[in-house]
N, C-alpha and C. Protein backbone atom coordinates (compact mmCIF):
# COMPACT_ATOMS: atom_id res chain seq x y z
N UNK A 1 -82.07 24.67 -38.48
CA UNK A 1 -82.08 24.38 -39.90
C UNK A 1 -81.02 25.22 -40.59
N UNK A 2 -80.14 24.38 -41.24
CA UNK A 2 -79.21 25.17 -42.16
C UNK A 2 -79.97 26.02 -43.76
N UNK A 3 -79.97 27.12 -43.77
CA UNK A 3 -79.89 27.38 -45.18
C UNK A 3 -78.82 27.16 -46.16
N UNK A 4 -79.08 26.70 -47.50
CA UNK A 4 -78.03 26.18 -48.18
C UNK A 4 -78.55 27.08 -49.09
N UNK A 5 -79.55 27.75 -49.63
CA UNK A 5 -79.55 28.87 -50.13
C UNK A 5 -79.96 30.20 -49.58
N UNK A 6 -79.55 31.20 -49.99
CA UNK A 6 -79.84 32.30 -48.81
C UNK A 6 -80.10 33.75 -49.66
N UNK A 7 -81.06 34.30 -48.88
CA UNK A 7 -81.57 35.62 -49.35
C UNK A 7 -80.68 36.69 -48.93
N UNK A 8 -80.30 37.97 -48.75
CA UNK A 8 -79.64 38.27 -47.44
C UNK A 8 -80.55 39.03 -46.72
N UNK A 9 -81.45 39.72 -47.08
CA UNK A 9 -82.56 40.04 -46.48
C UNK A 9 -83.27 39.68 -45.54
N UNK A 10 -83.48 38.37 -46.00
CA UNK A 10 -84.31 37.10 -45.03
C UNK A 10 -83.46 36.67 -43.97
N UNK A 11 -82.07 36.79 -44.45
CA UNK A 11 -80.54 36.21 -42.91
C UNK A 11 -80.67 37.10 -42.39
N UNK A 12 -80.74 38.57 -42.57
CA UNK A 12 -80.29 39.49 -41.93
C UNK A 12 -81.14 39.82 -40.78
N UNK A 13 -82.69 40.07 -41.48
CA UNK A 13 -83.94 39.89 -40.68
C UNK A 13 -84.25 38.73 -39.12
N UNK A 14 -83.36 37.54 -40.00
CA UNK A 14 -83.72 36.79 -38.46
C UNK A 14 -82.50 36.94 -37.95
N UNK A 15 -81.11 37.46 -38.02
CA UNK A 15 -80.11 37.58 -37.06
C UNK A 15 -80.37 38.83 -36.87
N UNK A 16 -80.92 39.78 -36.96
CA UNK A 16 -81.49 41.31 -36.28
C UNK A 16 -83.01 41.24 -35.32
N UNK A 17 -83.91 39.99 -35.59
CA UNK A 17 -85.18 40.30 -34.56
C UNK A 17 -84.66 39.87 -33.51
N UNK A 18 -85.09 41.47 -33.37
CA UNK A 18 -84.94 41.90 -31.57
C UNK A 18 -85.54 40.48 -30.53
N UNK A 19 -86.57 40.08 -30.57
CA UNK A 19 -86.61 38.91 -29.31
C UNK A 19 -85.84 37.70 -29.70
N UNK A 20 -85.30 37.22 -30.43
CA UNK A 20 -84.44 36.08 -31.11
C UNK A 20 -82.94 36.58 -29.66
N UNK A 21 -82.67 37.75 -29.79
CA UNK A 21 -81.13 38.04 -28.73
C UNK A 21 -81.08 37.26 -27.59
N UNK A 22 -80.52 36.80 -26.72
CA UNK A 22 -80.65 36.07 -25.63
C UNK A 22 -79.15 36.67 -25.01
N UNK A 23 -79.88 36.86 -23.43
CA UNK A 23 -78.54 36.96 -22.63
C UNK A 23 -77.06 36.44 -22.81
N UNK A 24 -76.18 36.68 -22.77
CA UNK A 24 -74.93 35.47 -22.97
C UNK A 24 -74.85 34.50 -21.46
N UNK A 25 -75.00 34.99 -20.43
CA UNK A 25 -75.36 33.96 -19.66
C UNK A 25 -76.07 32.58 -19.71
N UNK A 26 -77.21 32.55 -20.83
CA UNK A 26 -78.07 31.50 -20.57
C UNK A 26 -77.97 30.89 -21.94
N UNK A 27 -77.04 30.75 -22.83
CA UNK A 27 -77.04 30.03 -24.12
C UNK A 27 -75.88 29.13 -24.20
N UNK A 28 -75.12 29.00 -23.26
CA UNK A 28 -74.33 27.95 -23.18
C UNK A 28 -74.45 26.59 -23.48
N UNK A 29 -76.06 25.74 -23.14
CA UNK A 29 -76.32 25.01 -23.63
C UNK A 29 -77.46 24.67 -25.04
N UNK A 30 -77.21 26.02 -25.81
CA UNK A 30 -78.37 25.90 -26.84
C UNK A 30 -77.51 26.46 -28.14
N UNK A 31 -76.07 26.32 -28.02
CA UNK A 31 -75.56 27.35 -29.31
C UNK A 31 -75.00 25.77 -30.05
N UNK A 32 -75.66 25.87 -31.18
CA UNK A 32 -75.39 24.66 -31.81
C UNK A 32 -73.91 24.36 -32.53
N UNK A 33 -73.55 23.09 -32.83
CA UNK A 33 -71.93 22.76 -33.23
C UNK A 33 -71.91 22.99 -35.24
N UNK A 34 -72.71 24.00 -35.51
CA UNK A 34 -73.18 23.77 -36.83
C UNK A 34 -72.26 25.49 -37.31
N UNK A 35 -72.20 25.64 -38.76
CA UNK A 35 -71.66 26.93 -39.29
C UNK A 35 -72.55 28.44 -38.96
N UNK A 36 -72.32 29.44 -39.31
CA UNK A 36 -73.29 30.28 -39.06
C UNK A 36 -72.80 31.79 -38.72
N UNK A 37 -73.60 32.42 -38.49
CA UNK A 37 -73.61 33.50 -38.50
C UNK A 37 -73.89 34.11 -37.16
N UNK A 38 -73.21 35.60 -36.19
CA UNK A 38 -73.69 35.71 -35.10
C UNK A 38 -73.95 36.91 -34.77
N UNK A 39 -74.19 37.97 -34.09
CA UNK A 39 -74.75 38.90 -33.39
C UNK A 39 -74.60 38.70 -32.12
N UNK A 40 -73.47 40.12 -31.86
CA UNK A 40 -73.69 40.41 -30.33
C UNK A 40 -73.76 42.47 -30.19
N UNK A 41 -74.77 42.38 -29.00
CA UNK A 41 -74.74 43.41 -28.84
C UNK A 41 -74.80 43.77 -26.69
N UNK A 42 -74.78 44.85 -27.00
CA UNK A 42 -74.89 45.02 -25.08
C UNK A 42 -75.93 45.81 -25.05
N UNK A 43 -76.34 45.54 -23.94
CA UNK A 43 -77.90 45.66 -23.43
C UNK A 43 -77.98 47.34 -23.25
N UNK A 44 -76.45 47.74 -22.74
CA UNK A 44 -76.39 49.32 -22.19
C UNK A 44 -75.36 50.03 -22.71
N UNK A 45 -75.58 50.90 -23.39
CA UNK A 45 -74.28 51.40 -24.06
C UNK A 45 -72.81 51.78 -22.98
N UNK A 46 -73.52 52.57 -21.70
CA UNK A 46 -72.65 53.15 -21.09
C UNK A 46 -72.18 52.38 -20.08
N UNK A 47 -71.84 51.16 -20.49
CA UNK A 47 -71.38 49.93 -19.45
C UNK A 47 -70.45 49.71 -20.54
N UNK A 48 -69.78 50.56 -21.78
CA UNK A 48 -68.51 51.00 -22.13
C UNK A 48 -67.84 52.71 -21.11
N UNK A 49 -66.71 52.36 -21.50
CA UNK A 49 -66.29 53.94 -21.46
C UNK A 49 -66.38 54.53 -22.53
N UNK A 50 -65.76 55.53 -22.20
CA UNK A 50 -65.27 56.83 -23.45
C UNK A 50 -64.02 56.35 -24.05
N UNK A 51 -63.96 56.28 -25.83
CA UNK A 51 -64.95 56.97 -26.02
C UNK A 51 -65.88 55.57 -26.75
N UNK A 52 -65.86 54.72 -26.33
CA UNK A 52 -66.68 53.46 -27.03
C UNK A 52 -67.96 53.35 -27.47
N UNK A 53 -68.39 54.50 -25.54
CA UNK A 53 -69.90 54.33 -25.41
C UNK A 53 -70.16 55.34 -26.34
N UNK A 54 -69.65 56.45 -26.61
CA UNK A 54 -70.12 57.89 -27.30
C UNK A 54 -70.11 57.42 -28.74
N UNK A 55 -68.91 56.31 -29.36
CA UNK A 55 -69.18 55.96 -30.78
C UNK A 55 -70.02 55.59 -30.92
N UNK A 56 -70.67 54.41 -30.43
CA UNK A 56 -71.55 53.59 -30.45
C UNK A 56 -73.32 54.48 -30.42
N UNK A 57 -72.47 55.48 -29.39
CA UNK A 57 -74.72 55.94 -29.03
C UNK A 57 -74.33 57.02 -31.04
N UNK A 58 -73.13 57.03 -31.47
CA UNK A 58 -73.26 58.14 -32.64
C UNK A 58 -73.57 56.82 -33.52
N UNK A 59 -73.38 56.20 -33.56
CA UNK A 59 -74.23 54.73 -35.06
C UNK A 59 -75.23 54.30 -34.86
N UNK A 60 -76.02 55.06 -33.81
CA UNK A 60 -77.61 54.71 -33.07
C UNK A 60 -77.63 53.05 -33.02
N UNK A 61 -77.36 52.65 -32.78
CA UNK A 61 -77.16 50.88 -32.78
C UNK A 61 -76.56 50.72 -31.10
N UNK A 62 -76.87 49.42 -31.16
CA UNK A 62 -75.97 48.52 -29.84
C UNK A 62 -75.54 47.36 -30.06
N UNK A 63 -74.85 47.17 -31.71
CA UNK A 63 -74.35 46.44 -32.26
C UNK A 63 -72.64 46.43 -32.11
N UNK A 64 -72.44 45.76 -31.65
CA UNK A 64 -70.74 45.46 -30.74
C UNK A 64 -69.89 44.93 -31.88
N UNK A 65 -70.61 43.40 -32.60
CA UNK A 65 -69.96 42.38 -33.32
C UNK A 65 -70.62 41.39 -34.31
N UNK A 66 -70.58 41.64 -35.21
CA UNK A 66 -70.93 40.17 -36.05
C UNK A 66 -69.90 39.80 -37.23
N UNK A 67 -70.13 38.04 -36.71
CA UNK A 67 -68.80 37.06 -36.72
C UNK A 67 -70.02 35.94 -37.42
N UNK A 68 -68.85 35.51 -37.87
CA UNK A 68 -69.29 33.90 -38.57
C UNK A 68 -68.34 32.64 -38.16
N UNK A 69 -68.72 31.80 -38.22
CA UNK A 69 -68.55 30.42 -37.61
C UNK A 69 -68.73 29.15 -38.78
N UNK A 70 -67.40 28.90 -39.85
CA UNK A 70 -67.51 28.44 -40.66
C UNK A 70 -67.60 26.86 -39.92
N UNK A 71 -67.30 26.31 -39.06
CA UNK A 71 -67.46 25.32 -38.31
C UNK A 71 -68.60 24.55 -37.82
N UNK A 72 -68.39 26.02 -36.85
CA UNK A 72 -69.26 25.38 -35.37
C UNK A 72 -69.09 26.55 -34.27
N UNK A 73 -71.21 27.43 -34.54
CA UNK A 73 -71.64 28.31 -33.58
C UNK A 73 -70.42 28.22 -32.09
N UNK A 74 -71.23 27.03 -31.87
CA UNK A 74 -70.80 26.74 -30.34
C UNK A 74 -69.11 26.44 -29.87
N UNK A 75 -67.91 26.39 -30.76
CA UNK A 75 -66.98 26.30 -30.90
C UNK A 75 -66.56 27.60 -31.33
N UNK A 76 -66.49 28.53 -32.19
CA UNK A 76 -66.32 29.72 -32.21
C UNK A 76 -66.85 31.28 -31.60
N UNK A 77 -67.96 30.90 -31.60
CA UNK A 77 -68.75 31.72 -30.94
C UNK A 77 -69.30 31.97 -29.58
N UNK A 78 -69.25 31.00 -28.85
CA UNK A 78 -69.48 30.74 -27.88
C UNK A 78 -68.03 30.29 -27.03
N UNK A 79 -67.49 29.55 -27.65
CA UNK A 79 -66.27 29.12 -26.57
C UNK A 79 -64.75 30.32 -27.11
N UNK A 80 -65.06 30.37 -28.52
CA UNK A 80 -63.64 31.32 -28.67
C UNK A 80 -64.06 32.82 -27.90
N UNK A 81 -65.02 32.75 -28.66
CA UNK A 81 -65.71 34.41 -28.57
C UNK A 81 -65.96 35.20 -27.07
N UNK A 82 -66.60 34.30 -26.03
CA UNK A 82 -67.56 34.51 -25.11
C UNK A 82 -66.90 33.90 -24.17
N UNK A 83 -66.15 32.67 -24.45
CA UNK A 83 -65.79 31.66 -22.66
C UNK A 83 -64.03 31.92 -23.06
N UNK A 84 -63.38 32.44 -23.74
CA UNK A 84 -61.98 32.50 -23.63
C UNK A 84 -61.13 31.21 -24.69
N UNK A 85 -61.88 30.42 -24.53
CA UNK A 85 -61.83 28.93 -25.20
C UNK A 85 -60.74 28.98 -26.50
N UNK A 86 -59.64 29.37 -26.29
CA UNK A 86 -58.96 29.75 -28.04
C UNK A 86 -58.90 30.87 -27.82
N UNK A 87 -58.06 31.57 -29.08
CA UNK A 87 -57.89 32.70 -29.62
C UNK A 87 -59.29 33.61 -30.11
N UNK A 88 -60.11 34.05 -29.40
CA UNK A 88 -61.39 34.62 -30.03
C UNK A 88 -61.02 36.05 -30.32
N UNK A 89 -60.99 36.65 -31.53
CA UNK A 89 -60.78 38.30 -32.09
C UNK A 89 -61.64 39.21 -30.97
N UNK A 90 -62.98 38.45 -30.97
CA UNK A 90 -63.82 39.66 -30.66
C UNK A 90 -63.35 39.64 -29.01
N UNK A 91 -62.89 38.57 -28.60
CA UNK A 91 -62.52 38.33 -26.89
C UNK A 91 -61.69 39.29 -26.48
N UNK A 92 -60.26 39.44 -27.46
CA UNK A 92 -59.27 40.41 -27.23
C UNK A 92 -59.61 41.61 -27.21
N UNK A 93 -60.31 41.72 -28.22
CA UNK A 93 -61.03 43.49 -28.62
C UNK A 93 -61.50 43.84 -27.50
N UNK A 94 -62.62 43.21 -27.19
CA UNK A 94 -63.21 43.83 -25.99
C UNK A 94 -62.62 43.98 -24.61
N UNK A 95 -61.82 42.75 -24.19
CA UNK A 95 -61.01 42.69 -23.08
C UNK A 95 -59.96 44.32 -23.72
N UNK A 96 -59.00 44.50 -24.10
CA UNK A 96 -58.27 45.66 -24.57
C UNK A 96 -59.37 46.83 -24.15
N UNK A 97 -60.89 46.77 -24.55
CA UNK A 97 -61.31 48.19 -24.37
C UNK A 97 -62.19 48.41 -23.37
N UNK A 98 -62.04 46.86 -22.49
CA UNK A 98 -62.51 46.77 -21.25
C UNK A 98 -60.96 47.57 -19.86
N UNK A 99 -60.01 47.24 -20.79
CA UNK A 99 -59.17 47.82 -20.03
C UNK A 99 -58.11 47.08 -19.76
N UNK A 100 -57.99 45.80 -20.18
CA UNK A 100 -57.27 44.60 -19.63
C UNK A 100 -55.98 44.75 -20.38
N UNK A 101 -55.00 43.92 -19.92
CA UNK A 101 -53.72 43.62 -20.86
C UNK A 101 -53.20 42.43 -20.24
N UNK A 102 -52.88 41.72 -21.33
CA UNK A 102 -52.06 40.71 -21.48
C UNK A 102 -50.98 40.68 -20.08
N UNK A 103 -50.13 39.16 -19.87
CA UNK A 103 -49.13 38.90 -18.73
C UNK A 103 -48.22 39.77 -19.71
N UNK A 104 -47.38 40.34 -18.79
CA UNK A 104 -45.68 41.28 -19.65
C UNK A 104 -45.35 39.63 -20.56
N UNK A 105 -44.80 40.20 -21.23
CA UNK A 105 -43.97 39.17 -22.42
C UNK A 105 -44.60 37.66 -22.11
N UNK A 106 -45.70 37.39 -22.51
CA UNK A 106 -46.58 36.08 -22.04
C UNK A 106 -46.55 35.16 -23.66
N UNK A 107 -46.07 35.73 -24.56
CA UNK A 107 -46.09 35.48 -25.56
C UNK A 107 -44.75 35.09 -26.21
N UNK A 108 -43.39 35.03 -25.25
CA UNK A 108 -42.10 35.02 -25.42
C UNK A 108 -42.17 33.33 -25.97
N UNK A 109 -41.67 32.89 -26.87
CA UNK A 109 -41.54 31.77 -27.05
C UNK A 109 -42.48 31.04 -28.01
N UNK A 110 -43.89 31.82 -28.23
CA UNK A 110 -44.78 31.39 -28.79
C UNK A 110 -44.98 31.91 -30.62
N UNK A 111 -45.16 30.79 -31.40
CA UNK A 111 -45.07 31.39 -32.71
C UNK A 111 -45.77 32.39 -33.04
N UNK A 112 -46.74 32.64 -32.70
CA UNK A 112 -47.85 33.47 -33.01
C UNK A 112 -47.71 34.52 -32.62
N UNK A 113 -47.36 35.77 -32.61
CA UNK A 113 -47.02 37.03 -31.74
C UNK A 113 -47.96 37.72 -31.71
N UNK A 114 -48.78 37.56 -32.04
CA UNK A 114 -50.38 38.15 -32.05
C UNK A 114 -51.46 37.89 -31.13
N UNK A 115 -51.39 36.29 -30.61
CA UNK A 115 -52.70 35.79 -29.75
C UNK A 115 -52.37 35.84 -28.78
N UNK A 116 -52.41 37.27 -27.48
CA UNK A 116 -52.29 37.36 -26.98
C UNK A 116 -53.81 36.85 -26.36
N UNK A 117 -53.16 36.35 -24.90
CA UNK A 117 -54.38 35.76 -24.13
C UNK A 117 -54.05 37.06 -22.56
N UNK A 118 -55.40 37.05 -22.19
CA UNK A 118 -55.47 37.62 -20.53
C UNK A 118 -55.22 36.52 -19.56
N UNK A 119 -54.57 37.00 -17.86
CA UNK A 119 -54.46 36.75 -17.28
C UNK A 119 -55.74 35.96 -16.90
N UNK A 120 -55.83 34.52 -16.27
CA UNK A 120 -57.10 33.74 -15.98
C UNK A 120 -58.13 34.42 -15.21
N UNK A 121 -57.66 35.43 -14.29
CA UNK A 121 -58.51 35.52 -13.33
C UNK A 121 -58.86 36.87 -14.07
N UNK A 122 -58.37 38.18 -15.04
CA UNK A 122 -58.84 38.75 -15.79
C UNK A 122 -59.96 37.65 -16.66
N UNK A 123 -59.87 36.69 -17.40
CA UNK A 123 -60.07 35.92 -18.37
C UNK A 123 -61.87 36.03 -17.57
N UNK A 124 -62.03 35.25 -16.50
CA UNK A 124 -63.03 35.34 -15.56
C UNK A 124 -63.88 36.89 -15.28
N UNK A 125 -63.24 37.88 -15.42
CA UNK A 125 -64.30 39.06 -15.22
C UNK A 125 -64.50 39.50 -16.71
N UNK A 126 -63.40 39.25 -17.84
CA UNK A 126 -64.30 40.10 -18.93
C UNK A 126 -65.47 38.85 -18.82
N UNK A 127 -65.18 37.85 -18.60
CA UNK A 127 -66.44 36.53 -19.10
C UNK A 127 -67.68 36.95 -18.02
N UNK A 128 -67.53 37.60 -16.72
CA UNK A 128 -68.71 38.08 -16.24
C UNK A 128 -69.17 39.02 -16.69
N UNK A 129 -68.20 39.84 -17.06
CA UNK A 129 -68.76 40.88 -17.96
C UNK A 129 -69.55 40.82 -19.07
N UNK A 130 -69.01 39.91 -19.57
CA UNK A 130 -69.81 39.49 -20.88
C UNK A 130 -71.11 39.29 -20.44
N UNK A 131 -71.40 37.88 -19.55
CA UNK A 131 -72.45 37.39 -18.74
C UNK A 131 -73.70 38.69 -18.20
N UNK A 132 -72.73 39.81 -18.07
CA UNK A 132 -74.06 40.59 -17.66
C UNK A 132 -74.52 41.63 -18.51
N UNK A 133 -73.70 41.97 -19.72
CA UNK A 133 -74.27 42.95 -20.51
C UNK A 133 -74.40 42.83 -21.96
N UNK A 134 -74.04 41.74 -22.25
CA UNK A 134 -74.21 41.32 -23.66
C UNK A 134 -75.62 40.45 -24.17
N UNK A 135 -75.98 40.76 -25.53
CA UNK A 135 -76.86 39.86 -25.52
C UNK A 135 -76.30 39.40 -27.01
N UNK A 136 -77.04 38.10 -27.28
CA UNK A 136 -76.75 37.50 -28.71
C UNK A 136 -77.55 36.92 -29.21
N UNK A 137 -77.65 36.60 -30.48
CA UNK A 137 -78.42 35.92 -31.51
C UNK A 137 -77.36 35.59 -32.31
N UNK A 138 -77.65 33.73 -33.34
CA UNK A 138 -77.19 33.45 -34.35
C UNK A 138 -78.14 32.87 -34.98
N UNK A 139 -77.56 32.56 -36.04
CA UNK A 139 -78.72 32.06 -37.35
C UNK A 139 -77.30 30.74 -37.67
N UNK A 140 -78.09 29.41 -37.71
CA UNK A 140 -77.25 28.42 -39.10
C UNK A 140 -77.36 29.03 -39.94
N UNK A 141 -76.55 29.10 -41.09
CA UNK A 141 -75.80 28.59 -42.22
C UNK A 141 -74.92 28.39 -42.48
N UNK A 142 -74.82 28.11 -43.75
CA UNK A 142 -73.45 27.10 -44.61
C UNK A 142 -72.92 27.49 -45.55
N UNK A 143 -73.29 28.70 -45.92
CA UNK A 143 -73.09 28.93 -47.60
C UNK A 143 -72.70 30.61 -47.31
N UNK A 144 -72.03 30.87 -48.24
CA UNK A 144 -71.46 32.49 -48.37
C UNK A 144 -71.48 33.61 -47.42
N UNK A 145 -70.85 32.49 -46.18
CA UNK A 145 -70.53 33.45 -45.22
C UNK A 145 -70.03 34.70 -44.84
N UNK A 146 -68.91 34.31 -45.40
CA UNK A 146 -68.08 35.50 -45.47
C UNK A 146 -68.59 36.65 -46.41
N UNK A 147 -68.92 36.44 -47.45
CA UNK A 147 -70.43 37.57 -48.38
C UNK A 147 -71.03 38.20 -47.36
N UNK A 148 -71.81 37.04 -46.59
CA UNK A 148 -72.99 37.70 -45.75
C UNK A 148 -72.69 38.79 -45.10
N UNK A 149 -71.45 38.24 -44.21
CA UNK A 149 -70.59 39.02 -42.61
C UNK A 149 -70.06 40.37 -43.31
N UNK A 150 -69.72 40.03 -44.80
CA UNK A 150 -69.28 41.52 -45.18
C UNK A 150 -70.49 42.71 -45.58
N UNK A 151 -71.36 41.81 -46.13
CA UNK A 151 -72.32 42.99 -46.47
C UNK A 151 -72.92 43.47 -44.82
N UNK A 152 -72.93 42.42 -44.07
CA UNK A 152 -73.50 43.33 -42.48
C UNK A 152 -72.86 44.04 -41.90
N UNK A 153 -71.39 43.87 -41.84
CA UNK A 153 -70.23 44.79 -41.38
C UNK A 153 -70.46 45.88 -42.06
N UNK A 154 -70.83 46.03 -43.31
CA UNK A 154 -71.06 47.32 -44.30
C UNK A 154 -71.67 48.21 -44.10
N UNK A 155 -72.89 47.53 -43.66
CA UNK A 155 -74.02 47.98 -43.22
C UNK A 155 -74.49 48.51 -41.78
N UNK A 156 -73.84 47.79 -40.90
CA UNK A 156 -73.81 48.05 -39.49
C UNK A 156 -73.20 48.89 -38.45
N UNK A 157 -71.71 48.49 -39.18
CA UNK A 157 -70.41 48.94 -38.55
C UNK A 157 -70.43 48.62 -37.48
N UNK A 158 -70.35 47.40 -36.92
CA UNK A 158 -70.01 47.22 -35.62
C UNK A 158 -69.06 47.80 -34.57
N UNK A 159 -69.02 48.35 -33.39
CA UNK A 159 -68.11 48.79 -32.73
C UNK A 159 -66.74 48.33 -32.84
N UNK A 160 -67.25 47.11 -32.50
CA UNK A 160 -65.35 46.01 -32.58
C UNK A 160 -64.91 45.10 -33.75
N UNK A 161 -65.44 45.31 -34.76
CA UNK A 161 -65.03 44.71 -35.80
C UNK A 161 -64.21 45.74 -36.47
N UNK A 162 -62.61 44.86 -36.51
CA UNK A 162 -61.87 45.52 -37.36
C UNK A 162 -61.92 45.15 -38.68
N UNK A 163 -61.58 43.98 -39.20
CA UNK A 163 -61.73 44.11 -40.56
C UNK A 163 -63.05 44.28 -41.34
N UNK A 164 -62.84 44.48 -42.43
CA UNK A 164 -64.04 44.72 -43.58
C UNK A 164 -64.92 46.08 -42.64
N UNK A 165 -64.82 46.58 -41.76
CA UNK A 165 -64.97 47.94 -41.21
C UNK A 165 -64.90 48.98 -41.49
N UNK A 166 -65.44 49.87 -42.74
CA UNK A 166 -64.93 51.23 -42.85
C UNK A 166 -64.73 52.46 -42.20
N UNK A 167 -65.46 51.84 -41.13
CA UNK A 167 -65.08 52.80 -39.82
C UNK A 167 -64.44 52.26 -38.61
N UNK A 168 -63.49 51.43 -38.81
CA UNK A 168 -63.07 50.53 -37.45
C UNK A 168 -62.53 51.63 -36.50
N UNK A 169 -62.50 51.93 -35.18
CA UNK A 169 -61.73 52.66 -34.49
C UNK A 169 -60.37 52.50 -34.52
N UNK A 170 -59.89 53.44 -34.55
CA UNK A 170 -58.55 53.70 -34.53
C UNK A 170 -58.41 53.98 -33.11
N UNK A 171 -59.06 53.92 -31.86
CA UNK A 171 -58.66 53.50 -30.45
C UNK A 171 -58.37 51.90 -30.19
N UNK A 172 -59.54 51.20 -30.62
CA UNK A 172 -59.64 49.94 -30.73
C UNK A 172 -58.69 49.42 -31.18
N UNK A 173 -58.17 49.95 -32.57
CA UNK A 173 -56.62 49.29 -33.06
C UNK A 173 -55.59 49.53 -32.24
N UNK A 174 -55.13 50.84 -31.38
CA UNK A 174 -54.59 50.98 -30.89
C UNK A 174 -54.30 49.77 -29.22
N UNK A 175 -55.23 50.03 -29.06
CA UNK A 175 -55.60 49.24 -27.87
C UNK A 175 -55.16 47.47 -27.96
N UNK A 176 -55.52 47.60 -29.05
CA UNK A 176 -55.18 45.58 -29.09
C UNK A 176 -53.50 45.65 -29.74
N UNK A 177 -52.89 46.61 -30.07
CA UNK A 177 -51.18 47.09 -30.82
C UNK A 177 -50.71 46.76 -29.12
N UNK A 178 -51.41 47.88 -28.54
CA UNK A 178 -50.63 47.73 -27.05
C UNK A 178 -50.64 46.39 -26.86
N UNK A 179 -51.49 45.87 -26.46
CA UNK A 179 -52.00 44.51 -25.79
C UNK A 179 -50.62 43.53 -26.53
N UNK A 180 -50.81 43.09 -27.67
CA UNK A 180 -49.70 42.94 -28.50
C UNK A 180 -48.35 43.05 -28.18
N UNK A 181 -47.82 44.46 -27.61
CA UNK A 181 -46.07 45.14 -27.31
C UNK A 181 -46.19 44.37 -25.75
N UNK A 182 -47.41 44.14 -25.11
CA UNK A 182 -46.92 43.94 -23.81
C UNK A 182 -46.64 42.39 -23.98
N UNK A 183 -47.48 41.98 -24.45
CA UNK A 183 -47.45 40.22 -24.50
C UNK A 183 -46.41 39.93 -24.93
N UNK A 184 -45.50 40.94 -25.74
CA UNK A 184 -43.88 40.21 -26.50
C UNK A 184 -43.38 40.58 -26.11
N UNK A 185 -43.44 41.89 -24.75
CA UNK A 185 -42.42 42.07 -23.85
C UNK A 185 -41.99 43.52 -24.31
N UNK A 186 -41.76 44.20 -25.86
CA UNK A 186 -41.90 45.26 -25.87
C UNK A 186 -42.56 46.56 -25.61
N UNK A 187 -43.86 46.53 -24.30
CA UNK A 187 -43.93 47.45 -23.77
C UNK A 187 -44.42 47.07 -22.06
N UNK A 188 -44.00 48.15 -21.10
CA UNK A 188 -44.61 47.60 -19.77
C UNK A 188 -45.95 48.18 -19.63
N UNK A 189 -47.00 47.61 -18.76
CA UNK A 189 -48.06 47.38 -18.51
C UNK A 189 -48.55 48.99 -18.09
């Protein structure tokens, strides 16, 4: 059910109860093609490194990311976000602080100098990765998304959310800058 009017209290509440999260393995066929709101977190903090895992256990949370999906859950969230499917923000972030980098200059030719993508068979382990330590929840809606995502970013501080972040890491930025110099060829691997 879409809300077309919204509390934020009441959104926030059902994209935060704890049994609503579901593995990322097993929602492939239940993430709907509708707008919305999402939540991801990992099951174990220290299935980051340093210093990801140490930020994260300091915001007492195991809140990674929350994203909105002015579209379609299952098109942004699920296929950009989680299966590689497109340009997904939160895909790069994490691949970068999983350790990964982009092909050298993979991006030569391409307008966009920013969407850097991983190597396929990288592409395949952050996605197992994902598969084994992430969990998620979303909520439909339709209406003042971007409101919502900012007051939870505010509130949350997600690990990998850079914008609207007042605490975004400045490793994390760093990390996806690299990712970036290698994909246009200005830096080696």
């Amino acid at each position: 059910m879409i809300n077309k009017n919204y509390n934020l209290g009441e959104l926030e509440e059902l994209l935060m109860n704890e049994p609503s999260f579901k593995s990322a393995k097993t929602i492939d066929l239940n993430v709907p093609k509708v707008p919305g709101l999402y939540c991801i977190k990992i099951k174990n903090m220290d299935a980051l490194l340093a210093p990801f895992n140490t930020e994260l256990k300091n915001r007492k949370h195991n809140i990674i990311y929350i994203g909105i999906a002015t579209k379609s859950l299952n098109k942004r969230m699920l296929n950009q976000e989680l299966r590689a499917n497109g340009h997904g923000t939160f895909f790069r972030s994490l691949g970068a602080v999983l350790g990964y980098q982009p092909p050298f200059n993979s991006l030569a030719g391409k307008k966009n100098k920013r969407n850097y993508k991983f190597s396929d068979s990288d592409e395949t382990k952050i996605i197992n990765w994902i598969n084994e330590n992430l969990l998620i929840n979303w909520i439909e809606q339709n209406s003042n998304l971007e409101e919502i995502e900012t007051a939870l970013i505010f509130k949350y501080k997600p690990l990998l959310n850079i914008a609207k972040n007042l605490v975004a890491m400045r490793e994390l930025s760093r990390l996806r800058k690299m990712c970036v110099e290698v994909a246009n060829g200005n830096r080696n691997k």
